[in-house]
C-alpha atoms as a PDB file:
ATOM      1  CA  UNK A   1       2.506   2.729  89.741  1.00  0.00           C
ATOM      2  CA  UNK A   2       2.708   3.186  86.372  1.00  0.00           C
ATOM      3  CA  UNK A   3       0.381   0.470  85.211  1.00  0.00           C
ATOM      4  CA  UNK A   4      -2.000   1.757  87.906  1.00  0.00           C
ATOM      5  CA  UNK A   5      -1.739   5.727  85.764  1.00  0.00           C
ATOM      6  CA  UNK A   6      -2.535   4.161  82.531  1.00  0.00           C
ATOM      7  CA  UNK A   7      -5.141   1.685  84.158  1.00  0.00           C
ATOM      8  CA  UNK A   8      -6.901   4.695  85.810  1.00  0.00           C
ATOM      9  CA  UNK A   9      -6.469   6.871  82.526  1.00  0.00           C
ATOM     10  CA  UNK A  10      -8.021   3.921  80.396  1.00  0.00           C
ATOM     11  CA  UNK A  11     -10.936   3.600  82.917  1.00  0.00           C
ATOM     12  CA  UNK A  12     -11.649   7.106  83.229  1.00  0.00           C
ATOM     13  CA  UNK A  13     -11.447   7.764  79.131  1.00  0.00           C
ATOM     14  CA  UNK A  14     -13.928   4.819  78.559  1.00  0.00           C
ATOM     15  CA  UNK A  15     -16.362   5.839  81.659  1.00  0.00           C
ATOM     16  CA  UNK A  16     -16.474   9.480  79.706  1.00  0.00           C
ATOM     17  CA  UNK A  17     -16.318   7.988  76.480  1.00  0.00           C
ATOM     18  CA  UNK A  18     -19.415   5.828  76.703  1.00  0.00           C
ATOM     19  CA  UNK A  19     -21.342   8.475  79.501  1.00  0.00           C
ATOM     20  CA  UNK A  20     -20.908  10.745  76.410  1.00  0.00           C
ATOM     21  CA  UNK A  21     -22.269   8.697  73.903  1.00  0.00           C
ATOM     22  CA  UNK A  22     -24.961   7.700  76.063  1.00  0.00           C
ATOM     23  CA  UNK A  23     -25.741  11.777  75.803  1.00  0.00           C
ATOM     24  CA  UNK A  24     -25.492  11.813  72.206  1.00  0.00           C
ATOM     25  CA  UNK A  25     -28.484   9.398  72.022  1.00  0.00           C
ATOM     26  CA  UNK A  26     -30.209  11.277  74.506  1.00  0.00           C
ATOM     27  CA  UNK A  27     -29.821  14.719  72.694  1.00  0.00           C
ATOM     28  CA  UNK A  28     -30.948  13.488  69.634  1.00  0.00           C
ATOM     29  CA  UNK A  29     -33.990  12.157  71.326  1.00  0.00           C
ATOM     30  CA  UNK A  30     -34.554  15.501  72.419  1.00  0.00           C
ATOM     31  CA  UNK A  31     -34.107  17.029  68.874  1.00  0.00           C
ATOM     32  CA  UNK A  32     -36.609  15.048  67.811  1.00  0.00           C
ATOM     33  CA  UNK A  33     -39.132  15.872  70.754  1.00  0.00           C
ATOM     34  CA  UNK A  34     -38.468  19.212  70.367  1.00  0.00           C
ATOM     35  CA  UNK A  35     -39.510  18.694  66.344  1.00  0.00           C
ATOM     36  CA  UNK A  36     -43.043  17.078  67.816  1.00  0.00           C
ATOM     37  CA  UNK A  37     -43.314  19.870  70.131  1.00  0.00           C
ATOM     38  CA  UNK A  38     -42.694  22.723  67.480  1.00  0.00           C
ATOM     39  CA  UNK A  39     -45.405  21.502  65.092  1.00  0.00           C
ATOM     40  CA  UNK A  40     -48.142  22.770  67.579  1.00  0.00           C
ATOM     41  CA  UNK A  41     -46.746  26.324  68.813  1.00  0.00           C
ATOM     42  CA  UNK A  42     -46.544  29.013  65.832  1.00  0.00           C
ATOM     43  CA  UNK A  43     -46.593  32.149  68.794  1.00  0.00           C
ATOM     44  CA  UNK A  44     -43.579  34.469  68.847  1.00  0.00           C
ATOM     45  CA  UNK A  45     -41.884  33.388  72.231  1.00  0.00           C
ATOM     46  CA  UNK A  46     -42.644  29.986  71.133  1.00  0.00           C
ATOM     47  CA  UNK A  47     -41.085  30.082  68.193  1.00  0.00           C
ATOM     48  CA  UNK A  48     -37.591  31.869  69.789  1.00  0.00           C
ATOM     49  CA  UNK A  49     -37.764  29.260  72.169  1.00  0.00           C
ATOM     50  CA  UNK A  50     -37.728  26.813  69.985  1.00  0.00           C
ATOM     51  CA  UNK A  51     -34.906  28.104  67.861  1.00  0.00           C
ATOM     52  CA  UNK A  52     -32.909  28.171  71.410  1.00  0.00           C
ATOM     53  CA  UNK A  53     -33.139  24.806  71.898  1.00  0.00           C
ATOM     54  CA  UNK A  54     -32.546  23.874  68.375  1.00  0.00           C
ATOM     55  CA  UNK A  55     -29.105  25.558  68.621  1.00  0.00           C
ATOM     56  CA  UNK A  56     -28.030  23.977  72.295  1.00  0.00           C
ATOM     57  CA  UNK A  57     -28.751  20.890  70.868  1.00  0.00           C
ATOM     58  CA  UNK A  58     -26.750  21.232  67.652  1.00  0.00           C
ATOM     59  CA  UNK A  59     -24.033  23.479  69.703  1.00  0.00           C
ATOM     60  CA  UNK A  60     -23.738  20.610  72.436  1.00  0.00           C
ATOM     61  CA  UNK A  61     -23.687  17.462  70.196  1.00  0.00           C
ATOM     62  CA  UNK A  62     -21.064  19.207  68.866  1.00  0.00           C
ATOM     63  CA  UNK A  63     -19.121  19.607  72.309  1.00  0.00           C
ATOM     64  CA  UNK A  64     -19.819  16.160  72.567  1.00  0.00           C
ATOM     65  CA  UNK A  65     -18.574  14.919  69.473  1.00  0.00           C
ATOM     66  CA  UNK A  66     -14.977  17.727  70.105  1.00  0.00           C
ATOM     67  CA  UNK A  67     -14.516  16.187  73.768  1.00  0.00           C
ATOM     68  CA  UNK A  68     -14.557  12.787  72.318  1.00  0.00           C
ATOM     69  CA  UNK A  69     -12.156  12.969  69.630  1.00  0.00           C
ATOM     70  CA  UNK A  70     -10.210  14.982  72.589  1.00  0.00           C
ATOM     71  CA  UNK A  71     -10.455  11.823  74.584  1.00  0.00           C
ATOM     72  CA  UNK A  72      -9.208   9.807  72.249  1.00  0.00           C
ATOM     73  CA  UNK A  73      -6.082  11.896  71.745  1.00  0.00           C
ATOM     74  CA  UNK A  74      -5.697  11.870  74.782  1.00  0.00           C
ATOM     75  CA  UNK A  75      -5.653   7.626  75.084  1.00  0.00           C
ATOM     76  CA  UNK A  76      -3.543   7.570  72.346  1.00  0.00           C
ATOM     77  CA  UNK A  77      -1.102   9.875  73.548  1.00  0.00           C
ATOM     78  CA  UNK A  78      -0.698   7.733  77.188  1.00  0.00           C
ATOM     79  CA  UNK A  79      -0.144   4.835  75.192  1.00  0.00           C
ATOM     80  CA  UNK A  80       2.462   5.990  72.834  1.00  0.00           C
ATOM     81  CA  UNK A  81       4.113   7.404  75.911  1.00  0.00           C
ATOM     82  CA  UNK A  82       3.582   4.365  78.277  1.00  0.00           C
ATOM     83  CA  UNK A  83       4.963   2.208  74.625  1.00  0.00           C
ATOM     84  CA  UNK A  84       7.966   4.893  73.622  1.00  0.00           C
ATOM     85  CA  UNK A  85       9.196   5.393  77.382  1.00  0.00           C
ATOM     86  CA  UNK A  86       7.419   3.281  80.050  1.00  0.00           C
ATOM     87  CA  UNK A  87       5.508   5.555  81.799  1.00  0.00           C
ATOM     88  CA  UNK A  88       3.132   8.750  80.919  1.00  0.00           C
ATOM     89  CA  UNK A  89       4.334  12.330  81.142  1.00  0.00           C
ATOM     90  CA  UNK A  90       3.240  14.619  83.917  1.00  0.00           C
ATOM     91  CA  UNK A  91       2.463  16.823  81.019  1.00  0.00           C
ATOM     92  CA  UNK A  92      -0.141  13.573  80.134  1.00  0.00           C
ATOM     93  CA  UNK A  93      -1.524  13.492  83.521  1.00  0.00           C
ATOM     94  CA  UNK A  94      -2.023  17.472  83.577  1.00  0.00           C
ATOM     95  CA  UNK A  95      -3.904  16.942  80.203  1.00  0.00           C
ATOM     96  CA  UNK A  96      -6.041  14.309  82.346  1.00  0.00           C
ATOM     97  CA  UNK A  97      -7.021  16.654  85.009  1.00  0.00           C
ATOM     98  CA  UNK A  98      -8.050  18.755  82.401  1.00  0.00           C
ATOM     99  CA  UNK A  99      -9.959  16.485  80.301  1.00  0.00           C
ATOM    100  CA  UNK A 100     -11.914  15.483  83.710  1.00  0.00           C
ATOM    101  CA  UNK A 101     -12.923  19.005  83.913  1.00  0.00           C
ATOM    102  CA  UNK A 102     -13.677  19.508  81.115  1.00  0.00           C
ATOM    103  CA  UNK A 103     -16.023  16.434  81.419  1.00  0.00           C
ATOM    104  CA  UNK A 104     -17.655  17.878  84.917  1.00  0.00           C
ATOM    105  CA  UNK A 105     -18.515  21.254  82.708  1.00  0.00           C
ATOM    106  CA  UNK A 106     -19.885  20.024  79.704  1.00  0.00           C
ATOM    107  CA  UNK A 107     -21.937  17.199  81.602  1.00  0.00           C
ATOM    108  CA  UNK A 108     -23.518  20.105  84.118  1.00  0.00           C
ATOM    109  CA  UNK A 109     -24.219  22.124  80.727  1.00  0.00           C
ATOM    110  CA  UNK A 110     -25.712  19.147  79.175  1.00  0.00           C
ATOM    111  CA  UNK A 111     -27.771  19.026  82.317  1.00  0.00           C
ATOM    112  CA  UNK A 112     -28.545  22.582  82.709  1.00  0.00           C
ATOM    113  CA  UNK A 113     -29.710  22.386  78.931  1.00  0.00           C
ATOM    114  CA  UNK A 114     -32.115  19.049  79.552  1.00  0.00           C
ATOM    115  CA  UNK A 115     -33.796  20.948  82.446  1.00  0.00           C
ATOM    116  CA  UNK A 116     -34.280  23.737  80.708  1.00  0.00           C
ATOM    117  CA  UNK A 117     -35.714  22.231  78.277  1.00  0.00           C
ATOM    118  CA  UNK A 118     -38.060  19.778  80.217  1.00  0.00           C
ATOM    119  CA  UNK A 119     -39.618  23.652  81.600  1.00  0.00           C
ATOM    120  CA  UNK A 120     -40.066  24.476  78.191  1.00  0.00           C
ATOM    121  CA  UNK A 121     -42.149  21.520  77.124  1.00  0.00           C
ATOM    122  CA  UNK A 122     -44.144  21.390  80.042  1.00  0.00           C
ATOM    123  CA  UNK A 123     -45.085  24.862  80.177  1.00  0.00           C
ATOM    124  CA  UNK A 124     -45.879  24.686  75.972  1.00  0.00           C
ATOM    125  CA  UNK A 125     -48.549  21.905  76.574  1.00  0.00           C
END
């Protein structure tokens, strides 16, 4: 049972850990298409639109980059536990639950924020 925890904890962290690099890459791509896209609209609602999306980006790389490093706690925290006292704490597999949600939130944000975006560039052509 208790390799099967930190086996499933492991899996999990490394399935979020590389989806959310994978998103990374992707919301710097849109950074930059968004930096193509700006150089040909100078109206007003244009040019708030454009500062929206220039601050998702920014503020979700940065969730990105937070829920990472919180992953990685997180790892090293079942380890030290599995290593200090052969199994992981419920207080560990709480923090799991949490870090899945967590996950499920920021990935629908990330979402919400791509499609919102795709509307904006297709409408600004």
């Amino acid at each position: 049972m208790v390799t099967t925890e930190i086996s499933q904890i492991n899996g999990a962290c490394l399935n979020w850990t590389n989806t959310l690099r994978e998103q990374r890459t992707h919301f710097g791509t849109l950074k930059e298409k968004l930096a193509q896209v700006s150089t040909h609209l100078h109206d007003n609602d244009s040019l708030r639109e454009i500062e929206h999306f220039q601050n998702q980006f920014y503020i979700q790389l940065i969730n990105i980059h937070d829920l990472k490093h919180a992953i990685r706690e997180h790892e090293q925290i079942a380890a030290w536990e599995l290593k200090q006292h052969g199994q992981v704490s419920d207080a560990t597999l709480s923090a799991h639950d949490a870090l899945e949600d967590q996950f499920g939130q920021l990935e629908q944000t990330l979402q919400e924020v791509e499609k919102d975006f795709g509307n904006f560039t297709n409408t600004a052509h």
